[in-house]
PDB file of N, CA and C in Angstrom:
ATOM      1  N   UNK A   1       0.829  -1.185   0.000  1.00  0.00           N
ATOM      2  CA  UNK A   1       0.000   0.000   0.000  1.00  0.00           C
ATOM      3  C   UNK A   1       0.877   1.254   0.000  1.00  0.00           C
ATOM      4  N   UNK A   2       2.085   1.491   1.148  1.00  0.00           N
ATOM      5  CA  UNK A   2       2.539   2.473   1.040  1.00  0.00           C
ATOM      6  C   UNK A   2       3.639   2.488  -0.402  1.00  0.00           C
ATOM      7  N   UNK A   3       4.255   1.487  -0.914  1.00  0.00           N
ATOM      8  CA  UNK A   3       4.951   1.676  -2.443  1.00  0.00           C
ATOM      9  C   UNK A   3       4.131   1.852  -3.188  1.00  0.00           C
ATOM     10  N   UNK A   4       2.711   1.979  -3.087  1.00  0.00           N
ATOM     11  CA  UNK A   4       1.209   2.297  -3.821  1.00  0.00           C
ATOM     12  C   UNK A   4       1.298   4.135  -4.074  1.00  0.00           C
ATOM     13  N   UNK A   5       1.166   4.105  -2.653  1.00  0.00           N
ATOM     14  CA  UNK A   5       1.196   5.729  -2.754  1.00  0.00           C
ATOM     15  C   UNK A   5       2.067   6.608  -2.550  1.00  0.00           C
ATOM     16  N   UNK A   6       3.269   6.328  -2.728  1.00  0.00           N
ATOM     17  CA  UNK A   6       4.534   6.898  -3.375  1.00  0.00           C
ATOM     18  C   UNK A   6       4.589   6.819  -4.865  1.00  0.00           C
ATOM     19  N   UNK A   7       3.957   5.439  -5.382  1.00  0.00           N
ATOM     20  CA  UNK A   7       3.453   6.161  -7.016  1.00  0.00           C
ATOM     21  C   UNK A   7       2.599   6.834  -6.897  1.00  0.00           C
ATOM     22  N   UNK A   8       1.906   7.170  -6.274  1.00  0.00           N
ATOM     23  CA  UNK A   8       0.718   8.274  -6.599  1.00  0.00           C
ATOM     24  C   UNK A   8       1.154   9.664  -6.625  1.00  0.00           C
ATOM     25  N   UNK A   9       1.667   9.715  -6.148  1.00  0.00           N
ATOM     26  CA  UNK A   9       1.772  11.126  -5.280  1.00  0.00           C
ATOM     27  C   UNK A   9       3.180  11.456  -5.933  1.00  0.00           C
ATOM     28  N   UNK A  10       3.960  10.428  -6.509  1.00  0.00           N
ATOM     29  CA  UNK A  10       5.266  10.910  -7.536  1.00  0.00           C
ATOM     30  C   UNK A  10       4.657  12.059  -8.483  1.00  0.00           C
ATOM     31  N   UNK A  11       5.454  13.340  -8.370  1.00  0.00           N
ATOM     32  CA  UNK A  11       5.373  14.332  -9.433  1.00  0.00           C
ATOM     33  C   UNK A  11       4.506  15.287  -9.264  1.00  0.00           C
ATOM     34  N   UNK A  12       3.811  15.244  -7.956  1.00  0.00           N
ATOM     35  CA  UNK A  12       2.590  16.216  -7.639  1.00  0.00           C
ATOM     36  C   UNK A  12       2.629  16.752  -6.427  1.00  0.00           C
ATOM     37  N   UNK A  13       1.854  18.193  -6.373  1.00  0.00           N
ATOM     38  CA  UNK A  13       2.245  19.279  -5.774  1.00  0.00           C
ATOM     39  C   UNK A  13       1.044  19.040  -4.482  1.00  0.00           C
ATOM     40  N   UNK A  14       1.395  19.368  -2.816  1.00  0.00           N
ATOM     41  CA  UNK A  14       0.104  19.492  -2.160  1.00  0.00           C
ATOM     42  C   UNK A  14      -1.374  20.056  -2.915  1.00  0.00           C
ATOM     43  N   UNK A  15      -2.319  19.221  -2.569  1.00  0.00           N
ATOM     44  CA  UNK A  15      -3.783  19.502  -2.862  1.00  0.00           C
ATOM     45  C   UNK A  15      -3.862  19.425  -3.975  1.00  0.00           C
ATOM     46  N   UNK A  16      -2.908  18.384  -4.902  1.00  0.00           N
ATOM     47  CA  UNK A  16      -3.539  17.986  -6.284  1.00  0.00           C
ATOM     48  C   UNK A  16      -3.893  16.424  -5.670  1.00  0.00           C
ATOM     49  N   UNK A  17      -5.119  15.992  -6.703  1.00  0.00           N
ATOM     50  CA  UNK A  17      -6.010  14.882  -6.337  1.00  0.00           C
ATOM     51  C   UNK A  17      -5.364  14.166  -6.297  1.00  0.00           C
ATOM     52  N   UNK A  18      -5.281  13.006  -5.705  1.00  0.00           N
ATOM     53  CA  UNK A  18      -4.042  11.397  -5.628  1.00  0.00           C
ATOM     54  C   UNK A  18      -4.688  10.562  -6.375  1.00  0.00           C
ATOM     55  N   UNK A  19      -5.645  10.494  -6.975  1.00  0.00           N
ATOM     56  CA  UNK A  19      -6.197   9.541  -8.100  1.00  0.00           C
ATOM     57  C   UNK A  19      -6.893  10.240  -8.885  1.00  0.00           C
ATOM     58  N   UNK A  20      -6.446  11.031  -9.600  1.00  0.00           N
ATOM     59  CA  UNK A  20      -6.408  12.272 -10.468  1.00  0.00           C
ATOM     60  C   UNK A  20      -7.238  11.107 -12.363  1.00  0.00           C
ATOM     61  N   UNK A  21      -6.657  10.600 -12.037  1.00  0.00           N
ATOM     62  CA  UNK A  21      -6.740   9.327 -13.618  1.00  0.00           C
ATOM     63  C   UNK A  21      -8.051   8.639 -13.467  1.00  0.00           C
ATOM     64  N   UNK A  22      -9.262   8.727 -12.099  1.00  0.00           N
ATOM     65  CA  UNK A  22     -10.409   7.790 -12.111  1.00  0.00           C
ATOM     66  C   UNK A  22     -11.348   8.961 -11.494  1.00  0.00           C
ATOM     67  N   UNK A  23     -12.475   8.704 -12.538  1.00  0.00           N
ATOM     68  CA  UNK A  23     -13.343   9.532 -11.923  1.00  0.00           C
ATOM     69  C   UNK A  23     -14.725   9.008 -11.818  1.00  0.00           C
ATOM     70  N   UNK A  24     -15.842   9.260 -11.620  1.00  0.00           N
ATOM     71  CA  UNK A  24     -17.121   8.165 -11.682  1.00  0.00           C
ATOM     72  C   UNK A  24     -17.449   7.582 -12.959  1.00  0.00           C
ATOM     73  N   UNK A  25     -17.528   7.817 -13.994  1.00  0.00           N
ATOM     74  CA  UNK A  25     -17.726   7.298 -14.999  1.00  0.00           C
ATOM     75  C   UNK A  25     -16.492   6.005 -15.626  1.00  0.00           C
ATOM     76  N   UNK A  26     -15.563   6.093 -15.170  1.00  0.00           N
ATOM     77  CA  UNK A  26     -14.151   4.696 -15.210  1.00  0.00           C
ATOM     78  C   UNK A  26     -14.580   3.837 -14.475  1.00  0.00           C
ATOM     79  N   UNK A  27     -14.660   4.003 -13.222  1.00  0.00           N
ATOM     80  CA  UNK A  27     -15.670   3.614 -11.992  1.00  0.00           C
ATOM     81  C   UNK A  27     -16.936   2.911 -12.111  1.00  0.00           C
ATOM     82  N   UNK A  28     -17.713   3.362 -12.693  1.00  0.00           N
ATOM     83  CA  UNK A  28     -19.382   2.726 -12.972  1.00  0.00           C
ATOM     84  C   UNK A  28     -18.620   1.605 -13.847  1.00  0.00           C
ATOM     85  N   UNK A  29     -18.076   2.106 -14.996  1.00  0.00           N
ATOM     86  CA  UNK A  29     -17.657   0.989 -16.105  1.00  0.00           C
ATOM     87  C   UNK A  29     -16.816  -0.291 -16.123  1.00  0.00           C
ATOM     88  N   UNK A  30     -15.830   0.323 -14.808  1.00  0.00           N
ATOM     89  CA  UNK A  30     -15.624  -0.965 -14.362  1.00  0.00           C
ATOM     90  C   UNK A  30     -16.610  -1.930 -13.632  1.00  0.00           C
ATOM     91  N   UNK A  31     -16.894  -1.406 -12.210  1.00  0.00           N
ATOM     92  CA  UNK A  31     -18.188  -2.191 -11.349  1.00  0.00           C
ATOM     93  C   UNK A  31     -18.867  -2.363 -12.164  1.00  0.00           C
ATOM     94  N   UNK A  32     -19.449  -2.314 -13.820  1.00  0.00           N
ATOM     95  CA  UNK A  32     -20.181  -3.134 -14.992  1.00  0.00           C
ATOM     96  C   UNK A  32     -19.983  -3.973 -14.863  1.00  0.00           C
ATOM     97  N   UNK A  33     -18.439  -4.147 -14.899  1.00  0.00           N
ATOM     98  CA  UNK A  33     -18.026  -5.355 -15.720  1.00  0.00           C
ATOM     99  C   UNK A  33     -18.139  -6.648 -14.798  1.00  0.00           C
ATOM    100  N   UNK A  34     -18.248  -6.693 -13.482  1.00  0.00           N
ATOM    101  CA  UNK A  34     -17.544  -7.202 -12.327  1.00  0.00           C
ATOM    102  C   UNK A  34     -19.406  -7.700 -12.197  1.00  0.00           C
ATOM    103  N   UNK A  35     -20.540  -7.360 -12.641  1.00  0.00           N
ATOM    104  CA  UNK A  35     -21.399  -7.505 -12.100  1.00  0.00           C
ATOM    105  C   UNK A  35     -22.973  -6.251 -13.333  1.00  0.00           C
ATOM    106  N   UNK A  36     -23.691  -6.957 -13.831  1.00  0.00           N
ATOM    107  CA  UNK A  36     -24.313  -6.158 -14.992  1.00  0.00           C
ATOM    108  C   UNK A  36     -25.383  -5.560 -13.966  1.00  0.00           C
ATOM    109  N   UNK A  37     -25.205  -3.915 -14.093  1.00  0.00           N
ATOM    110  CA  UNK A  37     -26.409  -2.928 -13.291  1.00  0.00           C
ATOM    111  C   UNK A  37     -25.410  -2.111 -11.807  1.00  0.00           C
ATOM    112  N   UNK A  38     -24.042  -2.878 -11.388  1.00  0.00           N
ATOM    113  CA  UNK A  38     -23.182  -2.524 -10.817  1.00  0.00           C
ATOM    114  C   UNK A  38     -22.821  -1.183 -11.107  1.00  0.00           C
ATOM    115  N   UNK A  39     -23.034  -0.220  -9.776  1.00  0.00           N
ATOM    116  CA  UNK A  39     -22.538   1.609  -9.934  1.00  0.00           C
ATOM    117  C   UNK A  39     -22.126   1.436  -8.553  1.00  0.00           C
ATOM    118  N   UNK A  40     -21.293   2.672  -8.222  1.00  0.00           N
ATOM    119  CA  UNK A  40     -21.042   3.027  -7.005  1.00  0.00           C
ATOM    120  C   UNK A  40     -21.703   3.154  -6.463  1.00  0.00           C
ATOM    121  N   UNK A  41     -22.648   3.526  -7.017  1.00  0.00           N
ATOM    122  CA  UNK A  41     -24.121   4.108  -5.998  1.00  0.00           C
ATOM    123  C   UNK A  41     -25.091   2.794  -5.875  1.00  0.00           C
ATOM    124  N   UNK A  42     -25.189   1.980  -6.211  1.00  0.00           N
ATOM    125  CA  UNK A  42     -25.711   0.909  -6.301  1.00  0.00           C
ATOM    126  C   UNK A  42     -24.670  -0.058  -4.890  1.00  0.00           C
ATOM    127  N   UNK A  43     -23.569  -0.166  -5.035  1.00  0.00           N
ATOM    128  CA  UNK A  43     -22.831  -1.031  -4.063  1.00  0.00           C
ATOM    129  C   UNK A  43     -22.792  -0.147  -2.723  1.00  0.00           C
ATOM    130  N   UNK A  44     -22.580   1.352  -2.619  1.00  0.00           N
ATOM    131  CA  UNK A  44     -23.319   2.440  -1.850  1.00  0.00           C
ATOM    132  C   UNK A  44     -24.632   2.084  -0.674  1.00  0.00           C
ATOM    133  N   UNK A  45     -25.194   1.953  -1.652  1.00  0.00           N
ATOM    134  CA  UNK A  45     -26.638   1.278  -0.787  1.00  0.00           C
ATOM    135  C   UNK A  45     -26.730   0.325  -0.191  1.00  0.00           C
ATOM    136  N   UNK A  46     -25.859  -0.651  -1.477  1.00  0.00           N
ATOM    137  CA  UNK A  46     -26.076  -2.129  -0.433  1.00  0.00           C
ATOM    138  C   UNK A  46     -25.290  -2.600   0.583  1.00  0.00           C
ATOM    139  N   UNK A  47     -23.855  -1.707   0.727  1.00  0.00           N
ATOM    140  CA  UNK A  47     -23.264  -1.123   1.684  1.00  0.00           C
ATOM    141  C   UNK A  47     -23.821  -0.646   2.998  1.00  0.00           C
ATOM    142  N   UNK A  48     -24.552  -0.001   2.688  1.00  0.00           N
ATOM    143  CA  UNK A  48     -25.452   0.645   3.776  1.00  0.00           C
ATOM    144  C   UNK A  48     -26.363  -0.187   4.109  1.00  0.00           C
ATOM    145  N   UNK A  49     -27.463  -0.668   3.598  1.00  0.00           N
ATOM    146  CA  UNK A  49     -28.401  -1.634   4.091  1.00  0.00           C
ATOM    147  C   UNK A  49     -28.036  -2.868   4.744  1.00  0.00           C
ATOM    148  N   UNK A  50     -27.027  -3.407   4.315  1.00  0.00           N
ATOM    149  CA  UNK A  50     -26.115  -4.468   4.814  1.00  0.00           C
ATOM    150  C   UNK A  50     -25.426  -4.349   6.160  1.00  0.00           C
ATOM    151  N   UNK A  51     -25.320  -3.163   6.128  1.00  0.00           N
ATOM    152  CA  UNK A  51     -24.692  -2.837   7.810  1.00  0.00           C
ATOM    153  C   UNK A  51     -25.734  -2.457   8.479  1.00  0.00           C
ATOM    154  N   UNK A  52     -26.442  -1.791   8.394  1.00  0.00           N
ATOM    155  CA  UNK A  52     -27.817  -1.299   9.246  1.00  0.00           C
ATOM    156  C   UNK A  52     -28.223  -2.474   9.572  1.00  0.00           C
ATOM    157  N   UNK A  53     -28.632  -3.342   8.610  1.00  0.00           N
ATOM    158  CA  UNK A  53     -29.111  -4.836   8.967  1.00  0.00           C
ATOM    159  C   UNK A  53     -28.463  -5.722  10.255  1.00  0.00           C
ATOM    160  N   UNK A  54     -26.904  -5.756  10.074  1.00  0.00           N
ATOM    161  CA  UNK A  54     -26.149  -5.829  10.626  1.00  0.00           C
ATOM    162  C   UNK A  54     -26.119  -5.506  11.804  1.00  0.00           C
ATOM    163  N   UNK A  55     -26.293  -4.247  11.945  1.00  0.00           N
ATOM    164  CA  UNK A  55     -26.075  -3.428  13.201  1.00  0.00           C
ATOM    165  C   UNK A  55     -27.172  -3.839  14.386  1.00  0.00           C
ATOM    166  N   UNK A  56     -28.382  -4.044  13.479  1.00  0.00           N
ATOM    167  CA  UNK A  56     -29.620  -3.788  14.245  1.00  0.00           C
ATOM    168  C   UNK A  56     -29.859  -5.202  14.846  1.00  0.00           C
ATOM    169  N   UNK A  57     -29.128  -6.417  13.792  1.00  0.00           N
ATOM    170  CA  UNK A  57     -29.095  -7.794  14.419  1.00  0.00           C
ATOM    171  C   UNK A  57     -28.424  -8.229  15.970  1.00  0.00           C
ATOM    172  N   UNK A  58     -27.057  -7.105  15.807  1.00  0.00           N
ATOM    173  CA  UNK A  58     -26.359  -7.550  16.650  1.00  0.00           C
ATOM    174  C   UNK A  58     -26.787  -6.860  18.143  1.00  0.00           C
ATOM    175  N   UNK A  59     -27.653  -5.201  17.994  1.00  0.00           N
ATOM    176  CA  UNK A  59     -28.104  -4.890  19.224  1.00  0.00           C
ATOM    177  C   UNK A  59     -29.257  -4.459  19.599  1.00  0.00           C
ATOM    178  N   UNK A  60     -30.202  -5.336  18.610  1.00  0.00           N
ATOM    179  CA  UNK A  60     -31.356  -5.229  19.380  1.00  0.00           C
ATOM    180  C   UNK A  60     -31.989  -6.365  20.077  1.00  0.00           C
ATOM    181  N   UNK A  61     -32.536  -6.290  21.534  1.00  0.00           N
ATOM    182  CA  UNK A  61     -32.963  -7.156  22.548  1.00  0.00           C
ATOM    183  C   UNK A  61     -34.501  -7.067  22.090  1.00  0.00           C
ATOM    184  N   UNK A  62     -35.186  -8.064  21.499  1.00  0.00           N
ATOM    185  CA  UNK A  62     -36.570  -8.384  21.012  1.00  0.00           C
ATOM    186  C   UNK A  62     -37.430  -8.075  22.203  1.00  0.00           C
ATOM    187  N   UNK A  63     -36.969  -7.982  24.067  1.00  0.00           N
ATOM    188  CA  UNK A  63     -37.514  -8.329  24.605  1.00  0.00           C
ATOM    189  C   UNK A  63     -38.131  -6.334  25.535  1.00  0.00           C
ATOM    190  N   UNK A  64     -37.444  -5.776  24.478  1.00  0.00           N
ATOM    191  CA  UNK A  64     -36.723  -4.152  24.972  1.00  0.00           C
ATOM    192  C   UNK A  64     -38.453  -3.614  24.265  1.00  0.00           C
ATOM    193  N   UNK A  65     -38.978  -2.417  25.477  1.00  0.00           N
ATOM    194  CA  UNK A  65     -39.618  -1.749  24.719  1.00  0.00           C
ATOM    195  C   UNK A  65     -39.565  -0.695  23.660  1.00  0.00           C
ATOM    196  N   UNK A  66     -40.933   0.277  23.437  1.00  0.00           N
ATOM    197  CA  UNK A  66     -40.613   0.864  21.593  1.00  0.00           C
ATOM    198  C   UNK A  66     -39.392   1.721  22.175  1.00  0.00           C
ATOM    199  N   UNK A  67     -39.225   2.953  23.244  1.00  0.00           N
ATOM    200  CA  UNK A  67     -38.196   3.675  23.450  1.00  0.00           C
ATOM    201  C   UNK A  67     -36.726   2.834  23.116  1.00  0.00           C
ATOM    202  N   UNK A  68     -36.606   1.933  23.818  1.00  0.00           N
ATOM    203  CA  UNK A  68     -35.323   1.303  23.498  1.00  0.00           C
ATOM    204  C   UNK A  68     -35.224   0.295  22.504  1.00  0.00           C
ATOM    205  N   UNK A  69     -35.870   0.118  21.266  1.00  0.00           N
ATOM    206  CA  UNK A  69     -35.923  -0.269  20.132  1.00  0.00           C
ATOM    207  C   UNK A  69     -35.890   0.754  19.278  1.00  0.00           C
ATOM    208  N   UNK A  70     -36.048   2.293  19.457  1.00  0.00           N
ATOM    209  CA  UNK A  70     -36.321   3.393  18.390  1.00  0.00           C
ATOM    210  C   UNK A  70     -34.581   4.134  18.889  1.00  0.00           C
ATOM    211  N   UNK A  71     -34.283   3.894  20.160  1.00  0.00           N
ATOM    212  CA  UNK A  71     -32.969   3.917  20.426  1.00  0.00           C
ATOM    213  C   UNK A  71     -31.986   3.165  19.741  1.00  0.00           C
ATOM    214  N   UNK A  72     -31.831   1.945  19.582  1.00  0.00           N
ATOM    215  CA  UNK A  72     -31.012   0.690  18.544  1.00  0.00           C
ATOM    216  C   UNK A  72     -31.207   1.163  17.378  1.00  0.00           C
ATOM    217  N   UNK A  73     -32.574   1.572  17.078  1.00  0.00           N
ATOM    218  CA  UNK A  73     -32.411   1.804  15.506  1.00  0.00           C
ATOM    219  C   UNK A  73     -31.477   3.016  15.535  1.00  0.00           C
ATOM    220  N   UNK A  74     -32.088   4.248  15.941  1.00  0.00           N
ATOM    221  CA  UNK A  74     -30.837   5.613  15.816  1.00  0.00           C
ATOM    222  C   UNK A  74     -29.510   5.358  16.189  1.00  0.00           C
ATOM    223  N   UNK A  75     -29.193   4.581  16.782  1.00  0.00           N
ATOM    224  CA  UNK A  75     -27.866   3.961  17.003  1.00  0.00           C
ATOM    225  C   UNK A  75     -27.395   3.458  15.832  1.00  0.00           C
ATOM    226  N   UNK A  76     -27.983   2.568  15.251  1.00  0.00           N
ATOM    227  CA  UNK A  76     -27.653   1.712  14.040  1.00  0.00           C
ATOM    228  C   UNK A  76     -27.401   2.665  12.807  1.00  0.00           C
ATOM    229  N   UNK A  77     -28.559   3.104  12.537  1.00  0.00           N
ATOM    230  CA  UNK A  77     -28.343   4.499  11.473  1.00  0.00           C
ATOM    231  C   UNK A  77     -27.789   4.979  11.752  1.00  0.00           C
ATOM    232  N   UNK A  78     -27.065   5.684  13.108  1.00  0.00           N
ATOM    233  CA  UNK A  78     -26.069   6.621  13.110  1.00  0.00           C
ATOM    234  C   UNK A  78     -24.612   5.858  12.593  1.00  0.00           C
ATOM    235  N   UNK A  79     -24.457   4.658  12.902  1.00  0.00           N
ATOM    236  CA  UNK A  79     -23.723   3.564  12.418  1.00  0.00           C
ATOM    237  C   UNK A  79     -23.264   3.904  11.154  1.00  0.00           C
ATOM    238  N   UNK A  80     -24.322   3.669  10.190  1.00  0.00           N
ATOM    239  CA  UNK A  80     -24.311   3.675   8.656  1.00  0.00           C
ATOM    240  C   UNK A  80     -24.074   5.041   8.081  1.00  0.00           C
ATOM    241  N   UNK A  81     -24.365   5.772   8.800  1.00  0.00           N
ATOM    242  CA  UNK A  81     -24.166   7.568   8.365  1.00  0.00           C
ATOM    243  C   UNK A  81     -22.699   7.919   8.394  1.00  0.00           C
ATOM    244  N   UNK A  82     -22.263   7.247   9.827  1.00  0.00           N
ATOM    245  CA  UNK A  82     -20.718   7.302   9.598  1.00  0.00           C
ATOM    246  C   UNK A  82     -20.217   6.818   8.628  1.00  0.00           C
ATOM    247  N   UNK A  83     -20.532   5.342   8.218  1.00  0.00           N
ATOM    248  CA  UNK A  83     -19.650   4.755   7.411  1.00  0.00           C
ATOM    249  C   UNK A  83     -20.260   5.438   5.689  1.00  0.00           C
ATOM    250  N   UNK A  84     -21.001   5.717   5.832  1.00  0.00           N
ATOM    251  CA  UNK A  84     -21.363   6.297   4.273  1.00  0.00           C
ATOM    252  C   UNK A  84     -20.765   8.025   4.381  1.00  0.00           C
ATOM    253  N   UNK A  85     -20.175   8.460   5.178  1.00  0.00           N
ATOM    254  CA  UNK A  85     -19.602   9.879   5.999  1.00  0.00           C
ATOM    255  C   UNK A  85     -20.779  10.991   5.349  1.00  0.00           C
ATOM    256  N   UNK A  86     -21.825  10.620   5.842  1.00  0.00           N
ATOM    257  CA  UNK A  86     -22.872  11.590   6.048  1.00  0.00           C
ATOM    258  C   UNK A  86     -22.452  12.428   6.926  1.00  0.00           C
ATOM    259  N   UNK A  87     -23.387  13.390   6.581  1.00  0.00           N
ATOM    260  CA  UNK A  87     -23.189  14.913   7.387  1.00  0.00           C
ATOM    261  C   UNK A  87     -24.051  15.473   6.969  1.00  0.00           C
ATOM    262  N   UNK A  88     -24.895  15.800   7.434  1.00  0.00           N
ATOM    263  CA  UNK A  88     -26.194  16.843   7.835  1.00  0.00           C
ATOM    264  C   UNK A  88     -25.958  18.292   7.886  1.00  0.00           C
ATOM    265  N   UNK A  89     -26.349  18.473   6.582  1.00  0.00           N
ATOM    266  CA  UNK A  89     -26.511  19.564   6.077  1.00  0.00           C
ATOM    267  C   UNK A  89     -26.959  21.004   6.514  1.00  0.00           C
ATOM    268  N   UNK A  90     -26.485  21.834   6.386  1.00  0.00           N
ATOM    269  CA  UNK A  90     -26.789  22.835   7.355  1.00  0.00           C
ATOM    270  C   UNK A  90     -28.120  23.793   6.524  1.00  0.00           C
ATOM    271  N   UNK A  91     -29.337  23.755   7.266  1.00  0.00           N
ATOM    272  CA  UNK A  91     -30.749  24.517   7.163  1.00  0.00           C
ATOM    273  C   UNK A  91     -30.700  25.382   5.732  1.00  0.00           C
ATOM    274  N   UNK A  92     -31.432  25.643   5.271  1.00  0.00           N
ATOM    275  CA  UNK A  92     -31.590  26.509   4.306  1.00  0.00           C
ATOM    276  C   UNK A  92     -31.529  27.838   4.701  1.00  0.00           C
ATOM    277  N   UNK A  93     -32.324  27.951   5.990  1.00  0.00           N
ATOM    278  CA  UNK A  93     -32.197  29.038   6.614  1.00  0.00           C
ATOM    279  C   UNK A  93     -31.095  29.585   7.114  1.00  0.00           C
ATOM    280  N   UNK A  94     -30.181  28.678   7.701  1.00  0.00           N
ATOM    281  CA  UNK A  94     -28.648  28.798   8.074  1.00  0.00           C
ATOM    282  C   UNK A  94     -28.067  30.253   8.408  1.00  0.00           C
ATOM    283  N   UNK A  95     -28.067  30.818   6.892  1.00  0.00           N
ATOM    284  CA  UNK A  95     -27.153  32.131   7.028  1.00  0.00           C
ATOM    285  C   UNK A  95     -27.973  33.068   7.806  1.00  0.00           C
ATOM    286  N   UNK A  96     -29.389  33.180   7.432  1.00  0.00           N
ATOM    287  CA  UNK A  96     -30.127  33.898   7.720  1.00  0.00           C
ATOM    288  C   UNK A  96     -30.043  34.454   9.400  1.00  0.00           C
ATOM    289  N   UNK A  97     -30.403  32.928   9.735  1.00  0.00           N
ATOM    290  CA  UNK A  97     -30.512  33.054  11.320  1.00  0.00           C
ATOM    291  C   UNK A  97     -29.040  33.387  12.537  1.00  0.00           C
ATOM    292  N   UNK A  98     -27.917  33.018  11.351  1.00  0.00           N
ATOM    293  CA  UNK A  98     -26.820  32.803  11.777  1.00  0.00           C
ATOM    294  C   UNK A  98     -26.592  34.443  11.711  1.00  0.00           C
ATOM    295  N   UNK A  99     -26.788  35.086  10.983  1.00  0.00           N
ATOM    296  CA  UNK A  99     -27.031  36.727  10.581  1.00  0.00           C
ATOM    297  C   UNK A  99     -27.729  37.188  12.164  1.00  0.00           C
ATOM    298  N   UNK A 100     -28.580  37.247  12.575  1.00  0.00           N
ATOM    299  CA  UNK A 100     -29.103  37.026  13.541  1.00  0.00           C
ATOM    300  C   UNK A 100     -28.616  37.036  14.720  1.00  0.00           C
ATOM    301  N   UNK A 101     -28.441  36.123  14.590  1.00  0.00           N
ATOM    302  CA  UNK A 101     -27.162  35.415  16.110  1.00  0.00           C
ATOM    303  C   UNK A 101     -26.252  36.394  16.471  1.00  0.00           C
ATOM    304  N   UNK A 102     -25.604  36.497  15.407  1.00  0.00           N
ATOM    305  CA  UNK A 102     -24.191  37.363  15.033  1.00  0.00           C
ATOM    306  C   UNK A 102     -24.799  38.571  15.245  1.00  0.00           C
ATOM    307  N   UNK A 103     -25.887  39.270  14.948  1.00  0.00           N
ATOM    308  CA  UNK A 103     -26.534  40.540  15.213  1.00  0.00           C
ATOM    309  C   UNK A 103     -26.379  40.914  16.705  1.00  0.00           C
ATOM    310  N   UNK A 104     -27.616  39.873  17.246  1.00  0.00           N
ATOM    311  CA  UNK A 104     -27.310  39.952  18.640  1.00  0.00           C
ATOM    312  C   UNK A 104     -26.821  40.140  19.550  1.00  0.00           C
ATOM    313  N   UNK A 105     -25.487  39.274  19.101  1.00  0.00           N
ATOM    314  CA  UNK A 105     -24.212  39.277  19.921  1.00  0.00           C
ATOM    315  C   UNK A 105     -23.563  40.030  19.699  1.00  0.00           C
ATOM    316  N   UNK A 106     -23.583  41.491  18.500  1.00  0.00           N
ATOM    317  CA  UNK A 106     -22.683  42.535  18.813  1.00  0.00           C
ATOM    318  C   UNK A 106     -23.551  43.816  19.688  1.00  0.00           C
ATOM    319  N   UNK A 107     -24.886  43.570  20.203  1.00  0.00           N
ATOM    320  CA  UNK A 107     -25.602  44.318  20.485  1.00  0.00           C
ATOM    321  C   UNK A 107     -25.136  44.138  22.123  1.00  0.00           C
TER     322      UNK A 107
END
């Protein structure tokens, strides 16, 4: 791995891309080949569903009421959010209110 990425990174300057040569469309066309209907976004999902599944097998107690069954699940999804590196998007409103805030606090 690391004689991997000493070729990569041969000849290039900080904050140029390290796999500069593959982009989604090389990508989809390979995972074609490997499997017909195969995308990133397709192995993506089943990535995700596969671990949630996972997750929820290994800690939920059948015997637990809805609070601590709606707990396992947000646990579990929070699980899969990491590994898919979700991040929750900041409000539409955002600047607006953040305008606001910032108002306030020089008052």
């Amino acid at each position: 791995v690391f004689k991997n990425l000493k070729i990569f990174i041969k000849d290039k300057e900080p904050g140029d891309d390290l796999f500069d040569r593959l982009n989604t469309s090389k990508m989809n066309e390979y995972l074609g080949t490997l499997m017909d209907g195969l995308t990133a976004k397709v192995f993506r999902t089943y990535n995700a569903s596969f671990t949630l599944q996972q997750q929820l097998k290994e800690q939920t107690d059948p015997k637990s009421d809805i609070h601590n069954l709606m707990l396992t699940y947000n646990r579990a999804n929070r699980a899969v959010a990491i590994l898919c590196n979700h991040q929750r998007a900041a409000p539409k409103t955002f600047d607006k209110q953040n305008g606001k805030h910032s108002k306030s606090k020089r008052s």
